[in-house]
C-alpha atoms as a PDB file:
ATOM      1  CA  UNK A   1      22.615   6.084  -4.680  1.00  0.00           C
ATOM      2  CA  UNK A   2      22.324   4.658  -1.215  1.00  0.00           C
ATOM      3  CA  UNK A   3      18.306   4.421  -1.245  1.00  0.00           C
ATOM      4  CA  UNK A   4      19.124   2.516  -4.417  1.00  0.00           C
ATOM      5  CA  UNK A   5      19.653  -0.350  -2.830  1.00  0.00           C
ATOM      6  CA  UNK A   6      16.503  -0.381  -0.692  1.00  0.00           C
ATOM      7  CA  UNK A   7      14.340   0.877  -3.770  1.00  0.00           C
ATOM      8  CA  UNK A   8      15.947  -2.056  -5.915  1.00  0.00           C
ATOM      9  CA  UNK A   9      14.846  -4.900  -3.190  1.00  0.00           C
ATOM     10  CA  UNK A  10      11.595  -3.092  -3.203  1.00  0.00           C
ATOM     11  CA  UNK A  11      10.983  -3.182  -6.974  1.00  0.00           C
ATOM     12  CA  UNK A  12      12.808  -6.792  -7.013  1.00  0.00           C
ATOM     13  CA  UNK A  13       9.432  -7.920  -4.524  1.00  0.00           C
ATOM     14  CA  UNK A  14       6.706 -10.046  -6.044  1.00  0.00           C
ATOM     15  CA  UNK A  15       3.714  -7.892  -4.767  1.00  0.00           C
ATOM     16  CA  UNK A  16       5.544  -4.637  -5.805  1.00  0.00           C
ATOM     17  CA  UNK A  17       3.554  -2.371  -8.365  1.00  0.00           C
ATOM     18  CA  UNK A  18       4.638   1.197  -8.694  1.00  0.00           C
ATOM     19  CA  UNK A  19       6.739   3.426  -6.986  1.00  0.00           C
ATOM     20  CA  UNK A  20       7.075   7.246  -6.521  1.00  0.00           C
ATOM     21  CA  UNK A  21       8.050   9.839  -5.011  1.00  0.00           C
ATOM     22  CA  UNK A  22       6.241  11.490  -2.080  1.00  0.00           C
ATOM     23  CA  UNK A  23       5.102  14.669  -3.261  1.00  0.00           C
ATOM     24  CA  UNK A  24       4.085  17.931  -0.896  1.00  0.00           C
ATOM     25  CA  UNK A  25       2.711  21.039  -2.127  1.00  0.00           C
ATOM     26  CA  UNK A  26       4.682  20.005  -5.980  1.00  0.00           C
ATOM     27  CA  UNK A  27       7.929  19.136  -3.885  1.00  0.00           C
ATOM     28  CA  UNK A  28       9.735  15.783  -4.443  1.00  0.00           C
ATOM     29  CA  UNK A  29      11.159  14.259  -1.491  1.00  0.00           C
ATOM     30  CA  UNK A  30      14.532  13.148  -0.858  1.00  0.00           C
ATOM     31  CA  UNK A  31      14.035  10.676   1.606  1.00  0.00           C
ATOM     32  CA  UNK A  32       9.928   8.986   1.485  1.00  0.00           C
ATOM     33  CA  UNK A  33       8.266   7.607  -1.447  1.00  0.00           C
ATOM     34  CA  UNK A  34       4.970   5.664  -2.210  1.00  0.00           C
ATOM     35  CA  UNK A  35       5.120   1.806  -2.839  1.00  0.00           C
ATOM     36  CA  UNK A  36       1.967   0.992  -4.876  1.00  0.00           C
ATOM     37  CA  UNK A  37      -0.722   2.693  -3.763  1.00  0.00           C
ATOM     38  CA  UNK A  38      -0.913   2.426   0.284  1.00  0.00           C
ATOM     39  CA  UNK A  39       2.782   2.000   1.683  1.00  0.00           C
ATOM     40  CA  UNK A  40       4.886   4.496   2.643  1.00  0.00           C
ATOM     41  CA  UNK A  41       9.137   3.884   2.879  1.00  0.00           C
ATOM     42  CA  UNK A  42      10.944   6.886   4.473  1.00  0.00           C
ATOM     43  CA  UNK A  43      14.386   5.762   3.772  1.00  0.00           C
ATOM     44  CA  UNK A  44      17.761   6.908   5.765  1.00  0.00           C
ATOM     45  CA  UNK A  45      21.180   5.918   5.401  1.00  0.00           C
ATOM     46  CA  UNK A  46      24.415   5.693   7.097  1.00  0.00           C
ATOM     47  CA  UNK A  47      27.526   4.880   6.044  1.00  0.00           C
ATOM     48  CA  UNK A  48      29.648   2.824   8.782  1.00  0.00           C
ATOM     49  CA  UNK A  49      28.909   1.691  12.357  1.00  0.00           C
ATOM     50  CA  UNK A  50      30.790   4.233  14.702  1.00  0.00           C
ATOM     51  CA  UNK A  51      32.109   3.874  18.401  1.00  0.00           C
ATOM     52  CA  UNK A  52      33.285   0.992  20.268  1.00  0.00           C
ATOM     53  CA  UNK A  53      29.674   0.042  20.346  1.00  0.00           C
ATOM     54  CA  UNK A  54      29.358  -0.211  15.953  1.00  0.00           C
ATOM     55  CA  UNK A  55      26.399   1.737  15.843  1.00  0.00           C
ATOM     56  CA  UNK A  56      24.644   2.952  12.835  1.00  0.00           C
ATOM     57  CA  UNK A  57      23.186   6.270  14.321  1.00  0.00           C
ATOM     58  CA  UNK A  58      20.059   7.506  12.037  1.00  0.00           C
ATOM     59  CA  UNK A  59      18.911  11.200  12.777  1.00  0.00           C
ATOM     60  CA  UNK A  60      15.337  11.903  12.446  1.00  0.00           C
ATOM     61  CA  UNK A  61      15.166  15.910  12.577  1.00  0.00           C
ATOM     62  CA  UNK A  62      12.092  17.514  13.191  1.00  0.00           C
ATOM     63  CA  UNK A  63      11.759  18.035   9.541  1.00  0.00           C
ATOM     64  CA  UNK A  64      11.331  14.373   9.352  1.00  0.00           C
ATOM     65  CA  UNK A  65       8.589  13.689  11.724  1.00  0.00           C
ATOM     66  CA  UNK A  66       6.595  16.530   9.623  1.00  0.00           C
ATOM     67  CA  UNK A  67       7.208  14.897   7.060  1.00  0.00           C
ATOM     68  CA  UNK A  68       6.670  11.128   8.387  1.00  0.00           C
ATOM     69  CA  UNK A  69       3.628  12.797   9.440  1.00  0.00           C
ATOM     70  CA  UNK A  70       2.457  13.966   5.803  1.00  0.00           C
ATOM     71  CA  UNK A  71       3.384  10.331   4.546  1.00  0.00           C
ATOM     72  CA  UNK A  72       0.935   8.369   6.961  1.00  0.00           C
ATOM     73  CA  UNK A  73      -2.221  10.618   5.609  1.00  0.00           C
ATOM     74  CA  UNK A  74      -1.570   9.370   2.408  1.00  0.00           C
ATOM     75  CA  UNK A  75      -0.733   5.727   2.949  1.00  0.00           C
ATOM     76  CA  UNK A  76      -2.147   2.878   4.790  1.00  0.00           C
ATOM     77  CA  UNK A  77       0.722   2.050   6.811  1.00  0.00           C
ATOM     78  CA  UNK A  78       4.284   4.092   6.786  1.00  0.00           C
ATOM     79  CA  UNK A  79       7.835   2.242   7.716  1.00  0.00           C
ATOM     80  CA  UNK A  80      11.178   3.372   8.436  1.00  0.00           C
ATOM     81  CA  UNK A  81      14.074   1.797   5.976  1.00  0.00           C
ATOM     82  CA  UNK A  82      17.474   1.935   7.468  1.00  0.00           C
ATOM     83  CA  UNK A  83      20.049   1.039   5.430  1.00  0.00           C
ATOM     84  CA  UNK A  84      23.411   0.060   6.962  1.00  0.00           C
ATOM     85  CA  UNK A  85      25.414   0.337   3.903  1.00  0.00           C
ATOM     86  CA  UNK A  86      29.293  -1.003   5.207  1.00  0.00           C
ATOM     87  CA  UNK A  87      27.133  -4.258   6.728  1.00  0.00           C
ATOM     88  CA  UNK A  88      25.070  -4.287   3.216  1.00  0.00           C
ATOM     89  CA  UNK A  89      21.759  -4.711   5.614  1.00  0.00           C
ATOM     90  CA  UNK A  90      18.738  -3.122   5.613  1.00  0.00           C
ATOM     91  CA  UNK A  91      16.861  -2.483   8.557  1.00  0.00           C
ATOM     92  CA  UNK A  92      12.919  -1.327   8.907  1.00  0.00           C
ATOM     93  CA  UNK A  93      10.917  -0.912  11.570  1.00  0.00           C
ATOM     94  CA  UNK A  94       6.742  -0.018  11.563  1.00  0.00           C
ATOM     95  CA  UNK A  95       5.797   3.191  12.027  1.00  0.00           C
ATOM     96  CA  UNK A  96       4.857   2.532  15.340  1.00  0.00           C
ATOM     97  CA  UNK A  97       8.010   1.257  16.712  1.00  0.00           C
ATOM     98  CA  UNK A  98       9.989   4.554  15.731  1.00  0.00           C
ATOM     99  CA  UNK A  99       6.870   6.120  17.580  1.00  0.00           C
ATOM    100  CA  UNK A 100       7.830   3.748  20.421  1.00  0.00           C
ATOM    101  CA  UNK A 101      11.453   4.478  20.908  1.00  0.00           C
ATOM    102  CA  UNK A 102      10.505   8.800  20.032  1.00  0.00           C
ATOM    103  CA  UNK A 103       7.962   8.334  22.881  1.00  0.00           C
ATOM    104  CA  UNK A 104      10.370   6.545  24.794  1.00  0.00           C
ATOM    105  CA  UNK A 105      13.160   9.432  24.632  1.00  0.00           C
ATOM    106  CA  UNK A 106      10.188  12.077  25.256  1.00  0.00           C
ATOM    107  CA  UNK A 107       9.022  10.674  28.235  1.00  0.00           C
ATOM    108  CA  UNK A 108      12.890  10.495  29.903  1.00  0.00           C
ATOM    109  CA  UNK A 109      13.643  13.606  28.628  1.00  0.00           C
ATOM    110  CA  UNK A 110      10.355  15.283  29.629  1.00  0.00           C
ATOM    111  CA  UNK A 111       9.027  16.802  26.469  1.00  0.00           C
ATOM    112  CA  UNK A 112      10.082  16.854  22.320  1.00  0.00           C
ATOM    113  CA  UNK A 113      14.126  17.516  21.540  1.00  0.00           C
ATOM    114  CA  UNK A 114      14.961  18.809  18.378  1.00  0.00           C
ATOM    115  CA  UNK A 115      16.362  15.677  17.164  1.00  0.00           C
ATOM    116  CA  UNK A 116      16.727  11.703  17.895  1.00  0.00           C
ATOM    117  CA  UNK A 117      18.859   9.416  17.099  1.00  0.00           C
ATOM    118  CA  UNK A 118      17.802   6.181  16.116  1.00  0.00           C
ATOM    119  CA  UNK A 119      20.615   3.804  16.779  1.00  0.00           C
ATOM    120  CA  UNK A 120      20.954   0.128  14.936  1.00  0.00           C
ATOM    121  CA  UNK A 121      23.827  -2.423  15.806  1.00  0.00           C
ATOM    122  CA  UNK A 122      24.118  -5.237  13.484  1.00  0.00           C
ATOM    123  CA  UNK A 123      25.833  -8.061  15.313  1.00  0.00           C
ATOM    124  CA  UNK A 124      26.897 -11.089  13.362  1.00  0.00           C
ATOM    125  CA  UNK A 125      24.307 -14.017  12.719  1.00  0.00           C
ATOM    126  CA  UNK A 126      21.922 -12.304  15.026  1.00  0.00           C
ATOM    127  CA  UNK A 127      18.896  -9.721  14.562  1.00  0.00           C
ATOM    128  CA  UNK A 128      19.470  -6.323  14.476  1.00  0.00           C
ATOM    129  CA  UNK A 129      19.458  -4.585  17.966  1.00  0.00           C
ATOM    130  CA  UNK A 130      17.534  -1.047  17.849  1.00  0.00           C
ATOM    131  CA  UNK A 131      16.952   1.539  20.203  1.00  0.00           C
ATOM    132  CA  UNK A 132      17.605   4.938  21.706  1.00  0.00           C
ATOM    133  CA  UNK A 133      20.372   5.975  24.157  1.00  0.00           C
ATOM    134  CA  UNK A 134      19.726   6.777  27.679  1.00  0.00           C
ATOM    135  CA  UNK A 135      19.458  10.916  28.855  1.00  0.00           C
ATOM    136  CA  UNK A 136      23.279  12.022  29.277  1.00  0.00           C
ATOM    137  CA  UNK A 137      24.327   8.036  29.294  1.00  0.00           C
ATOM    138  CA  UNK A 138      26.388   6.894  26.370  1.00  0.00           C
ATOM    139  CA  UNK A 139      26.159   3.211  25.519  1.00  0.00           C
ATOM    140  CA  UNK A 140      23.282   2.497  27.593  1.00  0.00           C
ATOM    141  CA  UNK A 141      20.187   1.684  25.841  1.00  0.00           C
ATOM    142  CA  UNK A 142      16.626   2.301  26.283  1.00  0.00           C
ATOM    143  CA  UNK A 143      13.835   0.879  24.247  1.00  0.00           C
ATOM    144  CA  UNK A 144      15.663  -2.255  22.476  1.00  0.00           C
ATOM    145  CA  UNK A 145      13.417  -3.936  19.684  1.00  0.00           C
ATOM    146  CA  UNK A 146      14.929  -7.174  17.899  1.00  0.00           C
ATOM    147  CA  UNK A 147      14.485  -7.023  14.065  1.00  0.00           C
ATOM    148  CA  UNK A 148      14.624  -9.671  11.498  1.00  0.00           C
ATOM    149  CA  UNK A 149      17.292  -9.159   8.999  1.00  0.00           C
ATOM    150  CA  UNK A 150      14.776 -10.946   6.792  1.00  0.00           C
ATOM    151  CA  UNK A 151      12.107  -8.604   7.478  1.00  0.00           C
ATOM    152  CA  UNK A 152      13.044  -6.453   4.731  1.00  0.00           C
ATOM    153  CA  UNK A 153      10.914  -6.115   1.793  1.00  0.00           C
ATOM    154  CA  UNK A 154       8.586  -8.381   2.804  1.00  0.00           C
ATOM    155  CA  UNK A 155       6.629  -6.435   5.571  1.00  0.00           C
ATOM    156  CA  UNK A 156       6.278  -3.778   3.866  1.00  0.00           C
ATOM    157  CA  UNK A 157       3.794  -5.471   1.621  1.00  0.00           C
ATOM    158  CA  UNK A 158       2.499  -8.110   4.468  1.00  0.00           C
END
């Protein structure tokens, strides 16, 4: 239901085409699909902003990288779609941004963790703020990148 509404802006988009599910070894995924023939969406969801800070907090499990991983050898470019659904916003960033803020948590930490959290703040009339909390810090952030609230469909087919 949730990816529904960043499947409908997709389909909604004048260059869209087709759209599928991401398939490995026969197995549908839940999360990534294939926008006409060379774009790949992995698409996460939270429900409500949470702490004094109103973050979204988006968990990307190891599970996901694999499978992030699988997605960019079949498509020409691969983007994570956030979807803040209490703000009704949807937030992507390139595959190589989430790379960015991963590597960015890898490097302070000094090797992979079993899990990051990708953290989006939508502040009023401004551009989404997202990044990655500092080692053993709460609130303090590390890695911010500035996204368009516009961006979303429209880079994905750019």
């Amino acid at each position: 239901m949730f990816d529904g509404a960043a499947l409908t802006q997709i389909a909604e988009h004048p260059a869209f085409t087709a759209i599928n599910a991401f398939k490995n070894n026969g197995d549908k995924s839940r999360c990534a699909f294939r926008i006409n023939d060379g774009i790949g969406a992995f698409i996460k969801y939270a429900t409500a902003p949470k702490g004094k800070y109103n973050e979204y907090l988006f968990t990307f499990q190891k599970s996901h990288l694999d499978e992030l991983a699988l997605l960019r050898e079949k498509s020409a470019k691969v983007f994570a779609v956030l979807v803040c659904i209490k703000d009704k916003e949807i937030c992507v960033l390139s595959e190589d941004e989430l790379g960015q803020l991963i590597a960015l948590r890898q490097k302070v930490f000094g090797g992979p963790e079993e899990q990051y959290q990708i953290i989006v703040t939508a502040p009023p009339n401004k551009q989404f703020r997202v990044y990655v909390n500092r080692l053993g810090v709460k609130g303090k952030m590390m890695g911010e990148i500035k996204v368009k609230r516009s961006a979303f469909p429209d880079v994905l087919f750019d």
